[in-house]
Protein backbone atom coordinates (compact mmCIF):
# COMPACT_ATOMS: atom_id res chain seq x y z
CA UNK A 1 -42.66 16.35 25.93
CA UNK A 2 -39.53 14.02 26.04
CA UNK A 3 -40.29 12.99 29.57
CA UNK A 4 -43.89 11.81 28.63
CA UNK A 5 -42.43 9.56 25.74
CA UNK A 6 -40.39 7.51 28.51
CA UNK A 7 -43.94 7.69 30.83
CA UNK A 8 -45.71 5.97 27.63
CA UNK A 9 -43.23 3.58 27.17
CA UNK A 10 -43.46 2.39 31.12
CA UNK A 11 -47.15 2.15 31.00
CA UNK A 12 -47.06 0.32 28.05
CA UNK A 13 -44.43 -2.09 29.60
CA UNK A 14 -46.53 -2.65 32.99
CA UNK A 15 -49.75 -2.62 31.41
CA UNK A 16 -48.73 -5.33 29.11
CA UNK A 17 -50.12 -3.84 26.07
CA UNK A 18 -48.02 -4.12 22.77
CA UNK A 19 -45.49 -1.32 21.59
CA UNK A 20 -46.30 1.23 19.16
CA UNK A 21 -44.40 2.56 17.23
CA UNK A 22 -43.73 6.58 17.93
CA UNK A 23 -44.85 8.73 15.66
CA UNK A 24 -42.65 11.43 14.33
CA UNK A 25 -43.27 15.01 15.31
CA UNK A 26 -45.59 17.09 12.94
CA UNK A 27 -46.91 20.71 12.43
CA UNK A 28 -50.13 21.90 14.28
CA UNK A 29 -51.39 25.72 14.29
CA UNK A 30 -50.93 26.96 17.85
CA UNK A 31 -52.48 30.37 17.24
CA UNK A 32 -54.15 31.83 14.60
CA UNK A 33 -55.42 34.97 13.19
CA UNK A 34 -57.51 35.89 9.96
CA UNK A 35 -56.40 37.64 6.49
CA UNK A 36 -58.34 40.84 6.75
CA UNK A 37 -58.12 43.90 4.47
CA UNK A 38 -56.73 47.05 6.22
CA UNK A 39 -59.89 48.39 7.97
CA UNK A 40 -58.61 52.19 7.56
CA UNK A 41 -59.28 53.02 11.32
CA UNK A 42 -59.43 56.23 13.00
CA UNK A 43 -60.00 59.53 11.23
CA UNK A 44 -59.96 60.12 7.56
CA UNK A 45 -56.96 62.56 7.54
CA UNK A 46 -55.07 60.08 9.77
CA UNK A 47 -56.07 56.68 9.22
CA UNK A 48 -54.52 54.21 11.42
CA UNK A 49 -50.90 52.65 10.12
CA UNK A 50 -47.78 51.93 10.65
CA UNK A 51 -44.88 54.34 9.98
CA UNK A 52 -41.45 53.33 11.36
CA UNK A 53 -42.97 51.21 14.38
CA UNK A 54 -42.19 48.33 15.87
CA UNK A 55 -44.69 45.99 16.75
CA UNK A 56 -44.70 43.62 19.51
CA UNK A 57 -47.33 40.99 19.90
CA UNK A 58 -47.40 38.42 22.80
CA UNK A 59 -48.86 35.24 21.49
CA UNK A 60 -50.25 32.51 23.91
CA UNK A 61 -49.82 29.41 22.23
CA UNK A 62 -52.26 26.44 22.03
CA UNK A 63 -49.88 23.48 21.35
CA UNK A 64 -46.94 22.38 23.05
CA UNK A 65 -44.00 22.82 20.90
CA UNK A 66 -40.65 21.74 20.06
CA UNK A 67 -39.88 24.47 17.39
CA UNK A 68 -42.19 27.28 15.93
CA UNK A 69 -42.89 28.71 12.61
CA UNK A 70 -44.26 31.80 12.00
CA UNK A 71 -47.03 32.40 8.92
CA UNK A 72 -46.97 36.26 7.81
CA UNK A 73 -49.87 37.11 5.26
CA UNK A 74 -50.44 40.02 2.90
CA UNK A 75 -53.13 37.87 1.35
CA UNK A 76 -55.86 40.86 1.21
CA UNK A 77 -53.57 43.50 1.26
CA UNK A 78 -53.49 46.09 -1.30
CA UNK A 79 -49.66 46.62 -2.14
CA UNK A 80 -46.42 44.99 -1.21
CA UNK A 81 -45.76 44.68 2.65
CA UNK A 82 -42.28 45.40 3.70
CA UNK A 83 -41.25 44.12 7.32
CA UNK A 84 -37.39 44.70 9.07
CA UNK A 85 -36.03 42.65 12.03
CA UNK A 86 -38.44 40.19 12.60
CA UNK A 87 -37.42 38.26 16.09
CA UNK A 88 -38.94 35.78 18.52
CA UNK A 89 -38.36 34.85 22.14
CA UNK A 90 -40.00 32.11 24.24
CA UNK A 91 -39.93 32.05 28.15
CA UNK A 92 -36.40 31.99 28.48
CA UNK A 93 -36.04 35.62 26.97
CA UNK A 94 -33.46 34.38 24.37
CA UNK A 95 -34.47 36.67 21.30
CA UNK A 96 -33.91 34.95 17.49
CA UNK A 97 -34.12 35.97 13.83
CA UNK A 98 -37.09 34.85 12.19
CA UNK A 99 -35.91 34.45 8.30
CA UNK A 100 -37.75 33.28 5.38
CA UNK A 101 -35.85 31.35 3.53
CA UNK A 102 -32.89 32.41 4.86
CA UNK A 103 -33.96 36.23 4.25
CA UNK A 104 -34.59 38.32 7.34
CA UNK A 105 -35.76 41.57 5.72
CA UNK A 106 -39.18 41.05 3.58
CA UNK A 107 -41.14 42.17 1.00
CA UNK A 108 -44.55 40.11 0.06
CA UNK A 109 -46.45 40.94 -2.72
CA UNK A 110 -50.01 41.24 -2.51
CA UNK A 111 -51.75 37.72 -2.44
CA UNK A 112 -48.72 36.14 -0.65
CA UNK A 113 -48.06 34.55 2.30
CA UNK A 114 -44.41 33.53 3.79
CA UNK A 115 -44.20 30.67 6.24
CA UNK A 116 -40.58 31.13 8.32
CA UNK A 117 -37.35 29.10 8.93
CA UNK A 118 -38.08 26.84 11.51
CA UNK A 119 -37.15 28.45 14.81
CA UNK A 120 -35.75 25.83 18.30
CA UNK A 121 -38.24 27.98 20.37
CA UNK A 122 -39.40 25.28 22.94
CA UNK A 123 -42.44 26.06 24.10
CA UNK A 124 -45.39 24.54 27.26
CA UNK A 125 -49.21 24.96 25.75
CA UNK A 126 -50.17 28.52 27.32
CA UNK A 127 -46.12 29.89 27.22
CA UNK A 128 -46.35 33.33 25.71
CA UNK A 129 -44.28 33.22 22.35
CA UNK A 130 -43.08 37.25 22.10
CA UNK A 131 -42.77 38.34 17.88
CA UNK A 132 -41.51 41.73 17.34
CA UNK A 133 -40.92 43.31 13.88
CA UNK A 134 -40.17 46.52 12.37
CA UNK A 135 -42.55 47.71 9.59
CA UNK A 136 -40.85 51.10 7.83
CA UNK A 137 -44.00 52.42 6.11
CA UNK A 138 -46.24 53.46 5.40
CA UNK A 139 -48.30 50.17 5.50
CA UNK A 140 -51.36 48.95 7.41
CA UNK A 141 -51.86 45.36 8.93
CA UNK A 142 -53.68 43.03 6.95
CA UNK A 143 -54.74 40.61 9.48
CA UNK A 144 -57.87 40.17 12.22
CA UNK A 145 -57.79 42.68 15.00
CA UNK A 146 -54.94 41.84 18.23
CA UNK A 147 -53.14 42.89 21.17
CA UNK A 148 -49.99 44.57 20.12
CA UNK A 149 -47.25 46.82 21.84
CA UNK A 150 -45.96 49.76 19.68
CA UNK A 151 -42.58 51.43 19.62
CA UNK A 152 -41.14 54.01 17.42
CA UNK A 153 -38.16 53.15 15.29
CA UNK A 154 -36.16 50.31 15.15
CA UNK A 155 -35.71 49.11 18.86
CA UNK A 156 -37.22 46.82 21.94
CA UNK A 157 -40.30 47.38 22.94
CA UNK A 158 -41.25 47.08 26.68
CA UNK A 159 -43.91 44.90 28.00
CA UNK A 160 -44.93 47.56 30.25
CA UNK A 161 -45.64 49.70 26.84
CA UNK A 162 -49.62 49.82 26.85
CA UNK A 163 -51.67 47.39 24.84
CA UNK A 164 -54.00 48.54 21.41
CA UNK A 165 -56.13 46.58 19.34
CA UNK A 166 -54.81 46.76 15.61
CA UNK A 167 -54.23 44.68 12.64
CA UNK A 168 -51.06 43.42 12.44
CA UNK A 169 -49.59 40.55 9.85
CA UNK A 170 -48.87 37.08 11.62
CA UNK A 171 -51.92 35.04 10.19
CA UNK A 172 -51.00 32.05 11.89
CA UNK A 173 -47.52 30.16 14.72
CA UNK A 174 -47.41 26.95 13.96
CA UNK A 175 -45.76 24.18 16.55
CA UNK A 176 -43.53 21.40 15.74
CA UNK A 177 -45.28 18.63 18.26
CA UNK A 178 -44.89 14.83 18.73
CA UNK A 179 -48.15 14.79 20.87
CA UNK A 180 -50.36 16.58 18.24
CA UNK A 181 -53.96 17.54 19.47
CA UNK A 182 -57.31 18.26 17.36
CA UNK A 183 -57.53 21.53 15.64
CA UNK A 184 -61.06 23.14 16.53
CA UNK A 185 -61.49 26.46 14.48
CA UNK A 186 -63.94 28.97 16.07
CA UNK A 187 -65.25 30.97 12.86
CA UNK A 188 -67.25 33.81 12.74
CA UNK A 189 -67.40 37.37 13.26
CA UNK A 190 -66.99 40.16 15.60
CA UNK A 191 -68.58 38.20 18.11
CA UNK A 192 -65.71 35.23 17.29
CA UNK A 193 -63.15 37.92 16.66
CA UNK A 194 -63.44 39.26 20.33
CA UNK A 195 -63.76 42.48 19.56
CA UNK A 196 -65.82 43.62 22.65
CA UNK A 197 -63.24 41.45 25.16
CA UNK A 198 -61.13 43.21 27.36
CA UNK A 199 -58.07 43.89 26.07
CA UNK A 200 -55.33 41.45 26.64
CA UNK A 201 -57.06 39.22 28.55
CA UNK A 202 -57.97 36.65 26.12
CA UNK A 203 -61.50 36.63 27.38
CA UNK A 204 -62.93 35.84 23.77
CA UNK A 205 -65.27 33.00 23.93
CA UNK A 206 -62.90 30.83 21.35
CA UNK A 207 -60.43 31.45 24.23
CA UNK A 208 -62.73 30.35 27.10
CA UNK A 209 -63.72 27.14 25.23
CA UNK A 210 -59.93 26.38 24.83
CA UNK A 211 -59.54 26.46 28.18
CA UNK A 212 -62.38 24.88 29.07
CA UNK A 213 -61.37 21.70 26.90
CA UNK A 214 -58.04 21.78 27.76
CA UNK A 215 -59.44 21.52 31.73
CA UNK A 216 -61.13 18.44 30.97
CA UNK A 217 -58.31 16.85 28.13
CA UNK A 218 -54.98 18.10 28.29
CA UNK A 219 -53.27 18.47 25.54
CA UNK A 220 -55.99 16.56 23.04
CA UNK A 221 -57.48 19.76 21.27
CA UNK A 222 -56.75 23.66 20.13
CA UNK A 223 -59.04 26.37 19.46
CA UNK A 224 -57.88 29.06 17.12
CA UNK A 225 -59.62 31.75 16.03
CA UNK A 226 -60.81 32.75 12.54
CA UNK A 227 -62.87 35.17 13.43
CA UNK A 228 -63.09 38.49 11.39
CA UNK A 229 -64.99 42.26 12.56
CA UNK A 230 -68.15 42.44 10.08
CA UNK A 231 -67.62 39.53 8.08
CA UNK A 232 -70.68 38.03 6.38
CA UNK A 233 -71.97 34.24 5.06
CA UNK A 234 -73.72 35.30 1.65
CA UNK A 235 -71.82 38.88 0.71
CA UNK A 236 -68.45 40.48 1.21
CA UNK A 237 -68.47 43.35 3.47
CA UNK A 238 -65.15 44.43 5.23
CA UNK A 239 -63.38 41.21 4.06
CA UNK A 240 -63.81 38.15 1.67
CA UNK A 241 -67.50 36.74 2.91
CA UNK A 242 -67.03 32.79 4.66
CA UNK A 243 -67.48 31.50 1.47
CA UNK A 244 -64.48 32.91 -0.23
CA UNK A 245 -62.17 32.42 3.03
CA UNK A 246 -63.02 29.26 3.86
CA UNK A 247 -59.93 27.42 2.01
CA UNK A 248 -57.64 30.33 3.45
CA UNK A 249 -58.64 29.80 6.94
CA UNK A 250 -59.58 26.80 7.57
CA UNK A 251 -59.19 24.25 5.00
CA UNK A 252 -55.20 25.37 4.63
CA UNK A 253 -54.72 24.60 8.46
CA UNK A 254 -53.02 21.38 9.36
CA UNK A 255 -55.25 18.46 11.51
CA UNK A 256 -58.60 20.23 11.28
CA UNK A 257 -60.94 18.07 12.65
CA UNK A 258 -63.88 20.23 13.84
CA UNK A 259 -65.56 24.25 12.73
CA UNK A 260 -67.37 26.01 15.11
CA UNK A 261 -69.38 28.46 12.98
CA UNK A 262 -71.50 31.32 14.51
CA UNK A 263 -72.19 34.05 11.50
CA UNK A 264 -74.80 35.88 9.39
CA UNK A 265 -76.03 38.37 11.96
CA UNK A 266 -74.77 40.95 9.59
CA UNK A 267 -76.02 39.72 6.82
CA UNK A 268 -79.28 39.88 7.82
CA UNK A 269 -79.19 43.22 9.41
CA UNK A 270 -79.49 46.44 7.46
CA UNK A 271 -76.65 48.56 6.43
CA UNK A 272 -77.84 51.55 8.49
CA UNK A 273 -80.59 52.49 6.25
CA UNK A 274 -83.70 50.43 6.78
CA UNK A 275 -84.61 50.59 3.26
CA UNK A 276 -80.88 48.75 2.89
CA UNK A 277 -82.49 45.30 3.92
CA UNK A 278 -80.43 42.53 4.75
CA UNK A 279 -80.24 39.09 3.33
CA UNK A 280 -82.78 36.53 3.21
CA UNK A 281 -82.76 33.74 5.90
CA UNK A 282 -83.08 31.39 2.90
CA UNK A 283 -79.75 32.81 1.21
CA UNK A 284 -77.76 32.96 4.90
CA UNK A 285 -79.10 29.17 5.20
CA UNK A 286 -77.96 27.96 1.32
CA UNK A 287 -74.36 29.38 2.25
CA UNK A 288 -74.08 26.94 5.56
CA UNK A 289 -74.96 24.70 3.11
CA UNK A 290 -72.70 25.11 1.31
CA UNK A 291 -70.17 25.02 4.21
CA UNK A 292 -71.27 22.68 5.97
CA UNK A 293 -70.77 20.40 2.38
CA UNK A 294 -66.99 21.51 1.35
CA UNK A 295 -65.95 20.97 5.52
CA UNK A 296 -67.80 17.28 5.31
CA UNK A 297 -65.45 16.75 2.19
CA UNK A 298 -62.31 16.98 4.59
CA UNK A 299 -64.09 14.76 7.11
CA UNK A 300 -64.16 17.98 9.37
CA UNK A 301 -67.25 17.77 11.10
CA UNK A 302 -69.03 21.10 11.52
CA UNK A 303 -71.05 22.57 14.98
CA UNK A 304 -73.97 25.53 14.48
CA UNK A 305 -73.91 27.78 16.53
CA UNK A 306 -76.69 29.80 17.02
CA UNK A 307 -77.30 33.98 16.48
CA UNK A 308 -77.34 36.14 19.54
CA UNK A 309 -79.89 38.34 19.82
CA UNK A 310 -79.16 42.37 19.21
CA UNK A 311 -82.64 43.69 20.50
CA UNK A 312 -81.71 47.27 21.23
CA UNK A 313 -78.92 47.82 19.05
CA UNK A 314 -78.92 50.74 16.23
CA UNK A 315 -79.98 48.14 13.28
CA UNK A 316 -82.58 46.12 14.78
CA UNK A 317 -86.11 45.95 13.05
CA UNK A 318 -88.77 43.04 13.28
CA UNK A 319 -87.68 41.75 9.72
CA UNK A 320 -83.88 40.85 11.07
CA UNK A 321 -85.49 39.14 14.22
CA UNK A 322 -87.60 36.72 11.95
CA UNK A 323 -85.03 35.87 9.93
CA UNK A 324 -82.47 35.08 12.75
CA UNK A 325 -85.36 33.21 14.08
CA UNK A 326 -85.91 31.38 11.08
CA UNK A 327 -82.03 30.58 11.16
CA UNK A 328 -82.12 29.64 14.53
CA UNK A 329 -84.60 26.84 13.92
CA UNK A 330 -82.36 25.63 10.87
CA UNK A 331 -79.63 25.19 12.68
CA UNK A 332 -81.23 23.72 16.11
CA UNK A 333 -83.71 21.59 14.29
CA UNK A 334 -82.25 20.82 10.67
CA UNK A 335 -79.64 18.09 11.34
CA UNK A 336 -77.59 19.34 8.97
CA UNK A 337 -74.92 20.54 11.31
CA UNK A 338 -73.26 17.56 13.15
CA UNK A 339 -74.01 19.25 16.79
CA UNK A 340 -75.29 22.64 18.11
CA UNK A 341 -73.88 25.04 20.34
CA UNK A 342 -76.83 27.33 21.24
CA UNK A 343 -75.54 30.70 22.56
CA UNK A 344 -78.62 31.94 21.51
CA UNK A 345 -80.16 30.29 24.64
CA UNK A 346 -77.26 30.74 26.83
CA UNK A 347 -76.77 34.27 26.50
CA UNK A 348 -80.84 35.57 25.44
CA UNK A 349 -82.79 37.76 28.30
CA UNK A 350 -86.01 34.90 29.17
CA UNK A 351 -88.62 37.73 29.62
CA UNK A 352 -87.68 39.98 26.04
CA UNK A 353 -85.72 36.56 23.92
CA UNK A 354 -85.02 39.55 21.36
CA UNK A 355 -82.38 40.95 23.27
CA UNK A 356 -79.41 39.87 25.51
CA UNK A 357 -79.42 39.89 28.72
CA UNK A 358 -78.43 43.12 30.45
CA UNK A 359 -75.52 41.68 32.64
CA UNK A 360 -74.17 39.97 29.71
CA UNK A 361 -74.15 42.47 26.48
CA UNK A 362 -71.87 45.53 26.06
CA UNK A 363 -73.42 49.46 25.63
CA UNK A 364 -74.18 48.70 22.15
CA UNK A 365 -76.27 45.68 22.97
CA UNK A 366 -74.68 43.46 19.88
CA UNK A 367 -71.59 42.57 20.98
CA UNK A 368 -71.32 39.83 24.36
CA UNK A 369 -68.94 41.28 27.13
CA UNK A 370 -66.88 39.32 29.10
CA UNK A 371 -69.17 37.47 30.89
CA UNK A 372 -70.99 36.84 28.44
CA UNK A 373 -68.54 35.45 25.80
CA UNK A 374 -68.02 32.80 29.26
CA UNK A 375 -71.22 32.07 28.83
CA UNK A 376 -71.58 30.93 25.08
CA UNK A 377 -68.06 28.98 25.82
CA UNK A 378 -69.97 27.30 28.63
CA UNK A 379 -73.03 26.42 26.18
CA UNK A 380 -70.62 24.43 23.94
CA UNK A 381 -71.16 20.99 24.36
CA UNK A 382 -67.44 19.30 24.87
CA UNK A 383 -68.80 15.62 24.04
CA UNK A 384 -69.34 17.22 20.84
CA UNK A 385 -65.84 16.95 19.87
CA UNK A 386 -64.60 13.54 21.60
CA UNK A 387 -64.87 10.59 18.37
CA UNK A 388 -61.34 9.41 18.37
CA UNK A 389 -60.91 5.38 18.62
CA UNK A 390 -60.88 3.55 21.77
CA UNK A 391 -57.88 2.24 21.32
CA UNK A 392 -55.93 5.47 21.63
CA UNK A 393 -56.92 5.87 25.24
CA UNK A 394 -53.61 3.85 26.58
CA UNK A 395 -51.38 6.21 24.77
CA UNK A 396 -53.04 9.28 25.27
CA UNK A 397 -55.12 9.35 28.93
CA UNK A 398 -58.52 10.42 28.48
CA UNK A 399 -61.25 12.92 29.18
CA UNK A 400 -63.19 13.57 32.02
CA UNK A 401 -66.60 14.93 30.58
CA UNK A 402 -69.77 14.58 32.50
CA UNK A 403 -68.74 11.76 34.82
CA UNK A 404 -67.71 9.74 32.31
CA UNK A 405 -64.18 8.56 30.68
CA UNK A 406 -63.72 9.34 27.19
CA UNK A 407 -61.17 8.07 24.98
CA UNK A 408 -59.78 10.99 22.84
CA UNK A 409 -56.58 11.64 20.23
């Protein structure tokens, strides 16, 4: 990052365009994952926890970074969380104390979360940023589903230890950057959440579009994820509905400039029942709304993204296919959204439009497997998201998208 300082300053001083002045480094989220209540996994007698385990999660960050922060939430949790030995290593392997305010051993009450000490991590955009903590227990994670190693007691875990997908508690790593790129936040659902990916392989379609914009403008934009298993637009189901988590999630992040919202196929689904009908079209379509208005307030500009089709799965009737239908058309054909990403089209089977395509849906024919989260990346429109001045380009390079040269921040 120092070394492309002293390449700005040369081209400036060959190109004959004025000096600027540099701005100083600022905070950007790097990674993020949602508040979510503790889903109570696995069987009744033994629901899934923690119980003198460490945890181990390898984060991939989004940002190039001269020092890290961790966020830790028990935001939605349901009694105080207590977490030992929290530590973090970068590439190097050198393994630090995270404290909060000095503290390293925690205990935050319900509604709370702690942002750490700043740690000198240094990090590349796509370094893996190793956390490891010890939570005593009983307790239960209280954020989105991830990739985590496991390790009884108080000790190292391996990376050869296998992966599970769990809650665990770091909401958000934040990067200390003097290059600081647009924050895109994917949010949604399952579908967002990645819950059908393969394991570990960050195959999520919030991952492929990073990747994909990152290909054409290094180092101008991050995707995180907000995405959350069975959350709805209009109701609360497993967690706080968009509505309600909107400030959380995305309005608390740091140089938001664009949402990416896919949700309300379970809204408008049943709840297993088929006398338990879902929501209205009209109600799913007054919460974008309502969105769509508090995100134009920030200047954040907000992208629709189409419903998939679940033809075939367990709570598919007729009345759920008109009303994502009738959705659909809002969001293609309203103009309230300031672009469209239509994974609907990308990922539908042409001869039965009510279902996904075969090659492209998992067993329960709801959820998009690999190939076909790659798909609805690859329907995103990246032009959708370049809008930064002109002037910038000197500084900054620019984008390669569709032939053309685009200036970008």
């Amino acid at each position: 990052m120092r070394g492309g300082r002293v390449a700005i300053a040369l081209l400036l001083a060959l190109s004959g365009l004025p000096a600027v002045a540099q701005e100083a480094p600022v905070w950007r989220p790097a990674w993020t994952a949602a508040a979510a209540p503790a889903r109570f996994d696995g069987p009744p007698e033994a629901p899934l926890g923690y119980l003198n385990q460490t945890i181990r999660q390898d984060i991939r960050v989004g940002v190039a970074a001269e020092a890290v922060r961790l966020r830790v939430s028990n935001e939605v949790g349901l009694e105080p969380l207590t977490l030992e030995n929290v530590t973090a290593a970068g590439p190097d392997g050198r393994v630090l104390p995270v404290t909060f305010s000095g503290l390293s051993d925690i205990v935050i009450p319900v509604g709370v979360a702690l942002l750490s000490d700043p740690l000198p991590i240094a990090l590349d955009r796509s370094d893996l940023l190793t956390v490891s903590l010890h939570a005593p227990g009983p307790t239960r994670g209280v954020v989105r589903r991830v990739a985590v190693r496991l390790g009884e007691g108080e000790a190292a875990v391996s990376s050869d230890a296998p992966l599970v997908r769990r809650q665990s508690f770091i909401s958000a790593v934040y990067a200390l950057t003097d290059e600081p790129p647009s924050v895109i936040v994917a949010l949604g659902d399952s579908i967002t959440e990645g819950s059908s990916s393969t394991l570990g392989a960050e195959a999520d379609w919030p991952s492929v579009l990073d990747r994909r914009l990152e290909a054409a403008c290094p180092g101008a934009f991050v995707v995180v994820n907000a995405g959350i298993s069975g959350n709805q637009v209009v109701r609360d189901g497993r967690s706080p509905n968009v509505r309600a988590r909107l400030d959380r999630d995305v309005l608390s992040l740091p140089g938001v400039t664009h949402v990416l919202l896919i949700e309300g196929v379970n809204d408008i689904r049943h709840d297993g029942n088929p006398a338990n009908v879902g929501r209205t079209p009209e109600e799913v379509i007054a919460s974008y709304r309502q969105v769509i208005a508090r995100l134009h307030l920030r200047g954040i500009k907000v992208i629709g993204g189409t419903l998939t089709a679940f033809g075939g799965s367990e709570r598919f009737d007729e009345r759920s296919e008109t009303a994502r239908q009738t959705i659909n058309a809002f969001i293609r054909d309203s103009g309230e959204f300031d672009a469209v990403a239509d994974f609907d089209l990308a990922t539908r089977d042409p001869a039965h439009p009510e279902a996904m395509q075969a090659d492209l849906v998992g067993n329960d024919r709801l959820h998009p497997n690999d190939q076909g989260y790659a798909a609805m990346a690859g329907a995103v429109d990246l032009t959708a998201f370049i809008g930064e001045p002109a002037s910038r380009l000197a500084l900054r390079g620019g984008c390669a998208l569709s032939g053309f040269l685009l200036p970008h921040g």
